[in-house]
PDB file of N, CA and C in Angstrom:
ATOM      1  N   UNK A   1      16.942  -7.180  -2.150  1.00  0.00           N
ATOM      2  CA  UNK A   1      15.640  -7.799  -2.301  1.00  0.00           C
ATOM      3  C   UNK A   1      15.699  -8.775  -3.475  1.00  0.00           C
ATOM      4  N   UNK A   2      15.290  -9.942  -3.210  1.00  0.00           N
ATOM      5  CA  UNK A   2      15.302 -11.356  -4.043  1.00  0.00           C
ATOM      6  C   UNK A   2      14.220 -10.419  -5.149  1.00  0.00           C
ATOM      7  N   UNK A   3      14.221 -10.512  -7.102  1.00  0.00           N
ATOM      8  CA  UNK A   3      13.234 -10.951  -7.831  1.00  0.00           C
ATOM      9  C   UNK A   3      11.889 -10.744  -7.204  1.00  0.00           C
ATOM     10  N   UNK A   4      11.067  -9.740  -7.489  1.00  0.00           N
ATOM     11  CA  UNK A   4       9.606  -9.803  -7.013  1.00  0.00           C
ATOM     12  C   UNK A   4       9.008 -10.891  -7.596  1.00  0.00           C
ATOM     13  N   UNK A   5       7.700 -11.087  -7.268  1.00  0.00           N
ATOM     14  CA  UNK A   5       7.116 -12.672  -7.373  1.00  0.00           C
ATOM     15  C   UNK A   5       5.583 -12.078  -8.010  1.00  0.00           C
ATOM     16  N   UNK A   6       5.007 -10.899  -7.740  1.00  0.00           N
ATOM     17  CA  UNK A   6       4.089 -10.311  -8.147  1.00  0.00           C
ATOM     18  C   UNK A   6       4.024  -8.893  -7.868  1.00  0.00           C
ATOM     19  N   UNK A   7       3.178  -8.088  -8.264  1.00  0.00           N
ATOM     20  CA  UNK A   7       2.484  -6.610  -8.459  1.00  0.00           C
ATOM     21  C   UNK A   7       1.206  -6.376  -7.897  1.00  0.00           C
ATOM     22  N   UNK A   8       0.806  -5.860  -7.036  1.00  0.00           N
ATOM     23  CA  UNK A   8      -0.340  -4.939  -6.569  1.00  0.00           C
ATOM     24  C   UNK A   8      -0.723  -3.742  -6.429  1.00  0.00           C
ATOM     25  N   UNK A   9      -1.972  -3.315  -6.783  1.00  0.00           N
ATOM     26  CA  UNK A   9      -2.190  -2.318  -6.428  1.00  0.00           C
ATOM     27  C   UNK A   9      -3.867  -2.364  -5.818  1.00  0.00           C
ATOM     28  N   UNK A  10      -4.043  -1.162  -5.178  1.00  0.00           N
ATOM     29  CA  UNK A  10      -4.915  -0.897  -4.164  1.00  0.00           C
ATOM     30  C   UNK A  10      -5.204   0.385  -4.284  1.00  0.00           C
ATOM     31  N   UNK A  11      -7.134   0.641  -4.380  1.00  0.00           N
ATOM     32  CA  UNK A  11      -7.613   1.936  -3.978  1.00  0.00           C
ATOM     33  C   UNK A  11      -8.412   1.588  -2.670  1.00  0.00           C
ATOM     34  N   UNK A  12      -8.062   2.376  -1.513  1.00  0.00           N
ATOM     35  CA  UNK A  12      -8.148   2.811   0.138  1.00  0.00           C
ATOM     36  C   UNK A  12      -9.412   3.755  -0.470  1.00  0.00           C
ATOM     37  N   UNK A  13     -10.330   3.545   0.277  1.00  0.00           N
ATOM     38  CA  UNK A  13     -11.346   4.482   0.495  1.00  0.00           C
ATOM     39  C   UNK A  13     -11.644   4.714   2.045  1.00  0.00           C
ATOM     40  N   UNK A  14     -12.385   5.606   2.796  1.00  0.00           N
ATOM     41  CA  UNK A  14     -12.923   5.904   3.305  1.00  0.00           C
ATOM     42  C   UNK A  14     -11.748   7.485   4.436  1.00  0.00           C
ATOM     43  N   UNK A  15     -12.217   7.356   5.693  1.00  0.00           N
ATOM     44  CA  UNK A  15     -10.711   8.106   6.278  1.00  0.00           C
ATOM     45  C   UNK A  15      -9.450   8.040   6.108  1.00  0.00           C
ATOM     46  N   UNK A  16      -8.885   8.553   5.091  1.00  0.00           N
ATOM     47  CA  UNK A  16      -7.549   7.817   4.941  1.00  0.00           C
ATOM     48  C   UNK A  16      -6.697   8.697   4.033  1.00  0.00           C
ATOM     49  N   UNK A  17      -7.256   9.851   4.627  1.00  0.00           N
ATOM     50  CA  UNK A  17      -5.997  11.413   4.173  1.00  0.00           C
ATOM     51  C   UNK A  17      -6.304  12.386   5.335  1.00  0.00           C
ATOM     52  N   UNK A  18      -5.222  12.687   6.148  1.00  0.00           N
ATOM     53  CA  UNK A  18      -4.752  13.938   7.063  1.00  0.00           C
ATOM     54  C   UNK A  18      -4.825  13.128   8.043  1.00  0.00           C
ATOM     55  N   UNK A  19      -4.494  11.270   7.874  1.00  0.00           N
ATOM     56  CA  UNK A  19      -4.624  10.831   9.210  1.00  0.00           C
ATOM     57  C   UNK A  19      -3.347  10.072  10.001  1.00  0.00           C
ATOM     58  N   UNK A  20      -2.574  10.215   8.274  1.00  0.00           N
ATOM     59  CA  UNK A  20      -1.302   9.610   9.200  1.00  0.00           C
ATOM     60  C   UNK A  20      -1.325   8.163   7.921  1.00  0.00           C
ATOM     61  N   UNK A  21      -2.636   7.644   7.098  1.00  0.00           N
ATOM     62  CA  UNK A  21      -2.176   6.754   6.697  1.00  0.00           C
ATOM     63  C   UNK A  21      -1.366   6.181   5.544  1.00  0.00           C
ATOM     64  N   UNK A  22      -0.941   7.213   4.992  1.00  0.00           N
ATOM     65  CA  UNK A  22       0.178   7.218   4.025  1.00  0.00           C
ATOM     66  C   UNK A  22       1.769   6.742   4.996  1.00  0.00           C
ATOM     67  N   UNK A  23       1.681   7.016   5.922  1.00  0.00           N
ATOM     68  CA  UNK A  23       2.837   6.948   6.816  1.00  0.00           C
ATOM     69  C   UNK A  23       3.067   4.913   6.787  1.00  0.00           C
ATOM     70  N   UNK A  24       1.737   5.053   7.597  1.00  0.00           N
ATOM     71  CA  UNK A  24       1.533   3.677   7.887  1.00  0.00           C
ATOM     72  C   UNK A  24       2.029   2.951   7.014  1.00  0.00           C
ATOM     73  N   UNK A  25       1.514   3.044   5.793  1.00  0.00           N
ATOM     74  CA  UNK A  25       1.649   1.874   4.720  1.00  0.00           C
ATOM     75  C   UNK A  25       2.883   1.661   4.202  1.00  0.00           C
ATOM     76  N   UNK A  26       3.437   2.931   4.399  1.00  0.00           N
ATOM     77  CA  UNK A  26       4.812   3.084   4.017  1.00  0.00           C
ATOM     78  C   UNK A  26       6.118   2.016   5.104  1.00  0.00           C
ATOM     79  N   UNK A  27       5.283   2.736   6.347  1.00  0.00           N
ATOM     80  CA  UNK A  27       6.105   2.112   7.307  1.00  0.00           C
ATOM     81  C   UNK A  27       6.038   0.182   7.357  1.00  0.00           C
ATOM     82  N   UNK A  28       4.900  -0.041   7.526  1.00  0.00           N
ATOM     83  CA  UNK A  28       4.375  -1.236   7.214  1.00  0.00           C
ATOM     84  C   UNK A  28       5.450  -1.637   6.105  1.00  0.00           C
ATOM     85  N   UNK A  29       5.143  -1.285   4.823  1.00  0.00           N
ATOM     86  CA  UNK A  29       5.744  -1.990   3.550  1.00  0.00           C
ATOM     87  C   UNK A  29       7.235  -2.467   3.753  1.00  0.00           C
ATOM     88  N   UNK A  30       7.969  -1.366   3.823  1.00  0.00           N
ATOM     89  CA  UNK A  30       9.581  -1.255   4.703  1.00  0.00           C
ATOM     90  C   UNK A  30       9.678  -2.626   5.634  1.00  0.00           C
ATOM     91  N   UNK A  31       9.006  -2.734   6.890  1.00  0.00           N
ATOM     92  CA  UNK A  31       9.251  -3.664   7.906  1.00  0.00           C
ATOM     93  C   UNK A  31       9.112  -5.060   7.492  1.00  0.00           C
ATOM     94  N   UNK A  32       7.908  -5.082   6.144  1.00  0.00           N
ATOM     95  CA  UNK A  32       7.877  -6.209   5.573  1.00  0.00           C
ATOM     96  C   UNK A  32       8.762  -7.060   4.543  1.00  0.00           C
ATOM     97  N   UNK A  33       9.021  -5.665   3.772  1.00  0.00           N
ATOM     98  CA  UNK A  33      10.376  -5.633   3.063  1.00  0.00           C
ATOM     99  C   UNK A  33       9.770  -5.295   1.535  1.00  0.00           C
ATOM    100  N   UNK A  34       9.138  -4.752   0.935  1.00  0.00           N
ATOM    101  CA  UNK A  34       8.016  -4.673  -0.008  1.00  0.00           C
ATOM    102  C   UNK A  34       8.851  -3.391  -0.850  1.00  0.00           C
ATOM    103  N   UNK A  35       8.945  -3.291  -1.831  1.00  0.00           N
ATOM    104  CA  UNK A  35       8.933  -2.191  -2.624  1.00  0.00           C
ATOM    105  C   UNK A  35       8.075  -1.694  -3.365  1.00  0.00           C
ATOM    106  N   UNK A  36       7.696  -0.111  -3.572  1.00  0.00           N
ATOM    107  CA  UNK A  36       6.760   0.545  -4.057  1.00  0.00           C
ATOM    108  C   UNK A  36       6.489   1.967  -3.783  1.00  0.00           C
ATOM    109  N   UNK A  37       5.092   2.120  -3.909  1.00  0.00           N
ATOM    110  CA  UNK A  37       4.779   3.344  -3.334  1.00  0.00           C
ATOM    111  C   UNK A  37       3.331   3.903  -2.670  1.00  0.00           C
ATOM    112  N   UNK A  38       2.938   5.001  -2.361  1.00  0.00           N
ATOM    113  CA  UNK A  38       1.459   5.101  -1.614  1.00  0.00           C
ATOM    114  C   UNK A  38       1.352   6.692  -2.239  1.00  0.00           C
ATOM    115  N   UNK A  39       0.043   6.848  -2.645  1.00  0.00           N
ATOM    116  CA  UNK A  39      -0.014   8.133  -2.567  1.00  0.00           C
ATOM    117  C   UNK A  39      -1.513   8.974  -1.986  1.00  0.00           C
ATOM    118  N   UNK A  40      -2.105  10.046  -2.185  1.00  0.00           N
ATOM    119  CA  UNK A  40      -2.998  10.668  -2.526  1.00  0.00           C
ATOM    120  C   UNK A  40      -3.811  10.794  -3.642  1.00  0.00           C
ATOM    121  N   UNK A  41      -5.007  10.631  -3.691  1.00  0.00           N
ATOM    122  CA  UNK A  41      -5.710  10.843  -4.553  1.00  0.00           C
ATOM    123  C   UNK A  41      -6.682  11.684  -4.889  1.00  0.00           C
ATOM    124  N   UNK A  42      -7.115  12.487  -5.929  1.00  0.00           N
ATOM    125  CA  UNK A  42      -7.740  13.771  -5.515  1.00  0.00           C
ATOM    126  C   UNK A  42      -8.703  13.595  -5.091  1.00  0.00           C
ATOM    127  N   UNK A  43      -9.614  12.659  -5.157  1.00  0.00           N
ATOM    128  CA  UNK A  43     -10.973  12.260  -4.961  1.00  0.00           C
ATOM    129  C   UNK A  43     -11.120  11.472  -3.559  1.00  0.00           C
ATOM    130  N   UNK A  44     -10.012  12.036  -2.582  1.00  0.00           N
ATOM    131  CA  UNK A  44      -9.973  11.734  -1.558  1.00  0.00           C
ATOM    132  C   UNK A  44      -9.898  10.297  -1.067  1.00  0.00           C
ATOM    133  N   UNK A  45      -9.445   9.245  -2.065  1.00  0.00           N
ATOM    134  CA  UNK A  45      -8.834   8.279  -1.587  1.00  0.00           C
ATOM    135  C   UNK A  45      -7.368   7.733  -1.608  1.00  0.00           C
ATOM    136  N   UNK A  46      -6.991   6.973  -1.322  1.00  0.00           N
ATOM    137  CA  UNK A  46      -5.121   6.552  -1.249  1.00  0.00           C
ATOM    138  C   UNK A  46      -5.181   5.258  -2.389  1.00  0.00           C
ATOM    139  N   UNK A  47      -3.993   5.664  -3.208  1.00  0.00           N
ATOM    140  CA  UNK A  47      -3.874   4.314  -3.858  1.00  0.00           C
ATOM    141  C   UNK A  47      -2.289   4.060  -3.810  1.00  0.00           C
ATOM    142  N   UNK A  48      -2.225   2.552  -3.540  1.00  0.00           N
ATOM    143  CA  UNK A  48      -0.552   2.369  -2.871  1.00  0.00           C
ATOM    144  C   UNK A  48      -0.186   0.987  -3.721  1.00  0.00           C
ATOM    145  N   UNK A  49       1.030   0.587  -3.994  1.00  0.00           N
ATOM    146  CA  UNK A  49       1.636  -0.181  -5.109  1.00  0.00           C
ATOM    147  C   UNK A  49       2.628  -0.854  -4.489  1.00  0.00           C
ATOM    148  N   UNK A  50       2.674  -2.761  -4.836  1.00  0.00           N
ATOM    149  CA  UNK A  50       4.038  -3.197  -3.888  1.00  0.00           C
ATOM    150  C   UNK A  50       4.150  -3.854  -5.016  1.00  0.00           C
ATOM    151  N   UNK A  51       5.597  -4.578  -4.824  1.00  0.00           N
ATOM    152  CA  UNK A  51       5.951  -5.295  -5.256  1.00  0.00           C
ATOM    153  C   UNK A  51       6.808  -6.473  -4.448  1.00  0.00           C
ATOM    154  N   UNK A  52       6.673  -7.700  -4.286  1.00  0.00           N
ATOM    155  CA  UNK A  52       7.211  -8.707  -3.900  1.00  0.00           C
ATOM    156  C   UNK A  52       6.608  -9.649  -3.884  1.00  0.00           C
ATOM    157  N   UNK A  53       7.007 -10.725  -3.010  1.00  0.00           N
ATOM    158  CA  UNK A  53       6.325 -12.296  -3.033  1.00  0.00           C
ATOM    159  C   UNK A  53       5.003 -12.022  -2.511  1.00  0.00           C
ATOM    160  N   UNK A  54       4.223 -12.739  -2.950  1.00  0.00           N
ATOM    161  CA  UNK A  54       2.598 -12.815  -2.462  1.00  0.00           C
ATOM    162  C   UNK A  54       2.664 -13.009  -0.840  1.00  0.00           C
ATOM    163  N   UNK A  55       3.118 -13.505  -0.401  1.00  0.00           N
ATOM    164  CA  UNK A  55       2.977 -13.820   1.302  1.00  0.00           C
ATOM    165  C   UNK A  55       3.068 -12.617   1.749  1.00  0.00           C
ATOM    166  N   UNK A  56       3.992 -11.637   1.130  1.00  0.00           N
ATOM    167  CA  UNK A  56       4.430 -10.238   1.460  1.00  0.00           C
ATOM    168  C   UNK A  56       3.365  -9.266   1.387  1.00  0.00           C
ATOM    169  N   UNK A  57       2.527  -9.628   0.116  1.00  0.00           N
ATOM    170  CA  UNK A  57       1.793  -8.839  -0.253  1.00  0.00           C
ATOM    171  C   UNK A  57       0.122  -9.040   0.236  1.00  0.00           C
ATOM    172  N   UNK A  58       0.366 -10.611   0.655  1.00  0.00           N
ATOM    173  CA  UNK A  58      -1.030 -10.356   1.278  1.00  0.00           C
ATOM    174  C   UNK A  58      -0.665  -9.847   2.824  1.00  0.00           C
ATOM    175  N   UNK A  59       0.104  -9.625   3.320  1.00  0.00           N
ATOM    176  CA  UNK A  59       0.413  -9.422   4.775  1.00  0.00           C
ATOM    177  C   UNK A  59       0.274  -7.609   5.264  1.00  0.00           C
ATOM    178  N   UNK A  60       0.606  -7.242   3.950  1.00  0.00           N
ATOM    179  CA  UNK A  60       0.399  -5.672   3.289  1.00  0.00           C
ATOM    180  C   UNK A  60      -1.035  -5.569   3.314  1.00  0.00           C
ATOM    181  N   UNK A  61      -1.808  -6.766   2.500  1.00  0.00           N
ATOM    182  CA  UNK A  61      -3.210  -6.165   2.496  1.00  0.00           C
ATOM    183  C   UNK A  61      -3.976  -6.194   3.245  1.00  0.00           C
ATOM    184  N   UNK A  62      -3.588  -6.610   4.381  1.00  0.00           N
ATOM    185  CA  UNK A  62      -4.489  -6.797   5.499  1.00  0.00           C
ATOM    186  C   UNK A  62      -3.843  -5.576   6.313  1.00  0.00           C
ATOM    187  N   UNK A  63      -2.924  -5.093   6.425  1.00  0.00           N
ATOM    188  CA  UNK A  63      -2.730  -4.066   7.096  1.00  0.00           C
ATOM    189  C   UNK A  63      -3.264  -3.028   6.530  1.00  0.00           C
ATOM    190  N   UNK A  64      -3.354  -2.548   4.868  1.00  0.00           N
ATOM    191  CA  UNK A  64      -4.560  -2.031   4.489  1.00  0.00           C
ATOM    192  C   UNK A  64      -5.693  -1.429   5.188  1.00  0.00           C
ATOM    193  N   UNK A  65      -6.687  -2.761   4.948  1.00  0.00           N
ATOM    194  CA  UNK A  65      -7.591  -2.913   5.869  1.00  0.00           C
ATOM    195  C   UNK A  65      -7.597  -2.315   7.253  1.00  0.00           C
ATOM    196  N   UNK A  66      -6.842  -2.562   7.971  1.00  0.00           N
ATOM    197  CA  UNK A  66      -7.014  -1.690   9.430  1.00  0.00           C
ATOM    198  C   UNK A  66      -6.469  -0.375   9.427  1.00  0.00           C
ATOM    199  N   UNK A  67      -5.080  -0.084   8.966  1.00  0.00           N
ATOM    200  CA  UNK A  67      -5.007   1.341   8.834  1.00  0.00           C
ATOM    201  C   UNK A  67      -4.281   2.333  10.083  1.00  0.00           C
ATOM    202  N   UNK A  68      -3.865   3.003  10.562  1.00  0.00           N
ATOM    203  CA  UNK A  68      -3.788   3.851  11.379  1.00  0.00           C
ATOM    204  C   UNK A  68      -5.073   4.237  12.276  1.00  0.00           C
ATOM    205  N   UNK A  69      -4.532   4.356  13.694  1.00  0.00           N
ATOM    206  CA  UNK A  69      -5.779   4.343  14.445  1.00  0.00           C
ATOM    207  C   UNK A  69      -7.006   5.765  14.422  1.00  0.00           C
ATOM    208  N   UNK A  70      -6.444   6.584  13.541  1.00  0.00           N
ATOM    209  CA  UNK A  70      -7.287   8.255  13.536  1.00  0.00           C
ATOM    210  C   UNK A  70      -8.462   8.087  11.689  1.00  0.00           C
ATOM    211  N   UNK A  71      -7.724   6.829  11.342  1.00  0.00           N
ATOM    212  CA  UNK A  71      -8.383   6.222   9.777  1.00  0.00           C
ATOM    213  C   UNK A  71      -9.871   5.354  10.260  1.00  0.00           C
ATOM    214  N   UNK A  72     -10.546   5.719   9.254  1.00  0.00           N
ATOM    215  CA  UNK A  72     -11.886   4.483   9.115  1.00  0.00           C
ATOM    216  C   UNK A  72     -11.598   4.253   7.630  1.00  0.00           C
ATOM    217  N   UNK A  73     -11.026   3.234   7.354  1.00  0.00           N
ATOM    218  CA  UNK A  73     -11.197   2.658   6.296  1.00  0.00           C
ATOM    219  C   UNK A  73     -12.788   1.877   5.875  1.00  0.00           C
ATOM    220  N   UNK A  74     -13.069   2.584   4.728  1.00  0.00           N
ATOM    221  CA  UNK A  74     -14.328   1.880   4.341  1.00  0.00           C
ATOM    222  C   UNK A  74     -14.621   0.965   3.493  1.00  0.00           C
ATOM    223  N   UNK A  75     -13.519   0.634   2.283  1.00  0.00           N
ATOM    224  CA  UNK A  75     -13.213   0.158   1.392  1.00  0.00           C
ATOM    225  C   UNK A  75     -11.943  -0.106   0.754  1.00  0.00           C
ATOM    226  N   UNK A  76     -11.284  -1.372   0.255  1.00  0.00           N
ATOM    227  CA  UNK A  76     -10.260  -2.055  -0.027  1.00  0.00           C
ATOM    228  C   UNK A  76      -9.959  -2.463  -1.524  1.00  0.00           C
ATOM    229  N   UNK A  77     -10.114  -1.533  -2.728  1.00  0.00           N
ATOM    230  CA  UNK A  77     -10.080  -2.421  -4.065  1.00  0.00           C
ATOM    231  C   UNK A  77      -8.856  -3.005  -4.567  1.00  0.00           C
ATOM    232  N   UNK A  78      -8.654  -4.090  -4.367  1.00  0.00           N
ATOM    233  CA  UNK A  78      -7.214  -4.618  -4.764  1.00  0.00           C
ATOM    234  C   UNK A  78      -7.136  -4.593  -6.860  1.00  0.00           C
ATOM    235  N   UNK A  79      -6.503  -4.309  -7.541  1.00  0.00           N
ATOM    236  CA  UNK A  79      -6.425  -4.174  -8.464  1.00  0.00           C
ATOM    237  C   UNK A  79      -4.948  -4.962  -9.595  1.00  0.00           C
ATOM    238  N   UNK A  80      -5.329  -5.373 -10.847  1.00  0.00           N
ATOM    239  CA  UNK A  80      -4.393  -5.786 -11.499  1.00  0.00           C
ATOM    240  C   UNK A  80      -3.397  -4.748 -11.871  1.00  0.00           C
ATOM    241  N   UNK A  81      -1.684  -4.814 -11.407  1.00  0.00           N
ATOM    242  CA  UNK A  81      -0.787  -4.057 -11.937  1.00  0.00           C
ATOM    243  C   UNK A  81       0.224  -4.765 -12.375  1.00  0.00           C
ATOM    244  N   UNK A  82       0.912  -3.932 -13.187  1.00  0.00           N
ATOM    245  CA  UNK A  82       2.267  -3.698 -14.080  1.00  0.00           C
ATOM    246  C   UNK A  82       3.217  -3.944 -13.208  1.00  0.00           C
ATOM    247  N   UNK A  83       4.163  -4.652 -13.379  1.00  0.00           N
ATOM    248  CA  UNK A  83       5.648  -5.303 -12.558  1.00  0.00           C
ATOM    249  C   UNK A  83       6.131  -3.581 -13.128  1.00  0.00           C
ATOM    250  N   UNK A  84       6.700  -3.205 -11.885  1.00  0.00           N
ATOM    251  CA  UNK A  84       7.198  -1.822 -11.974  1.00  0.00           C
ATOM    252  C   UNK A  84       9.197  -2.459 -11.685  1.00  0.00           C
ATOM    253  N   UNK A  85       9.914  -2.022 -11.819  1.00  0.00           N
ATOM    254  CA  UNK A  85      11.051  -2.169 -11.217  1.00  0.00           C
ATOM    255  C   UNK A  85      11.688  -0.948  -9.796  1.00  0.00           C
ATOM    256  N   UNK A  86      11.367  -1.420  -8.775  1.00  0.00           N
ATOM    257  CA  UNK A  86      11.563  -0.412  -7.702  1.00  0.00           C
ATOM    258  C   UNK A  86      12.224  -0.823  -7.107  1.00  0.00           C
ATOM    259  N   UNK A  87      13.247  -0.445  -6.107  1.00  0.00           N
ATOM    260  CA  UNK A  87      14.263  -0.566  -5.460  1.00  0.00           C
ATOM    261  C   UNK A  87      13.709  -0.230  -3.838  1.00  0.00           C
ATOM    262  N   UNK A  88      12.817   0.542  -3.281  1.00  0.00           N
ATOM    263  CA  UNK A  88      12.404   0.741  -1.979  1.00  0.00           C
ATOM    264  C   UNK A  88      10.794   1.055  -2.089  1.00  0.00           C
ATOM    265  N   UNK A  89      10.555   1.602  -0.715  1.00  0.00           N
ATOM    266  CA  UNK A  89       9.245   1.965  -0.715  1.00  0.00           C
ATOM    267  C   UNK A  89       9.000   3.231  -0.380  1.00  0.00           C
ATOM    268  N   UNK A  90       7.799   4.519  -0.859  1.00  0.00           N
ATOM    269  CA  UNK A  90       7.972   5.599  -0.688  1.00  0.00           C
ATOM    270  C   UNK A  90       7.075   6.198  -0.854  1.00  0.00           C
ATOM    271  N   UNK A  91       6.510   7.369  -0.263  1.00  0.00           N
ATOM    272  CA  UNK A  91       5.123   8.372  -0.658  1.00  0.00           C
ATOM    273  C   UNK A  91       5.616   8.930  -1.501  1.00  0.00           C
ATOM    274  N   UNK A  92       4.493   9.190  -2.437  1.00  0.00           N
ATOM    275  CA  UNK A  92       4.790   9.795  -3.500  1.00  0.00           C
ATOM    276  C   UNK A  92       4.317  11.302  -3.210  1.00  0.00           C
TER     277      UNK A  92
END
């Protein structure tokens, strides 16, 4: 993987634990080529972290947005992050 180009992060609200969408994002990130991670949150939302070129990363955030088909995503907060140094992508 070329030098990342930027950092994101994201809190997922709405359906979006016991539905499969930690999988998704993961899988998603991989195919795109993205490094990072996705996790659980106790307060019952997902917050997930990439790193690469912006084209990458907005292509990520729109898959976000839709989600796995058993998910209702209700909400999307994209957030300022820290250049992490990661090598793949992974649930935490």
């Amino acid at each position: 993987m070329n030098k990342p180009h930027s950092a994101r992060r994201w809190l997922i609200s709405g359906r979006v634990q016991g539905v499969g969408y930690r999988w998704f994002v993961e899988k998603h990130a991989q195919e795109i080529g993205l490094a990072g991670w996705v996790r659980n949150l106790d307060d019952g939302r997902v917050e997930a972290y990439a790193v690469g070129p912006e084209p990458h990363l907005d292509k990520l955030a729109a898959r976000l947005h839709q989600g796995p088909p058993l998910s209702d995503v209700r909400g999307v907060e994209q957030l300022e992050a820290e250049m992490q140094q990661l090598n793949s992508f992974h649930t935490k």
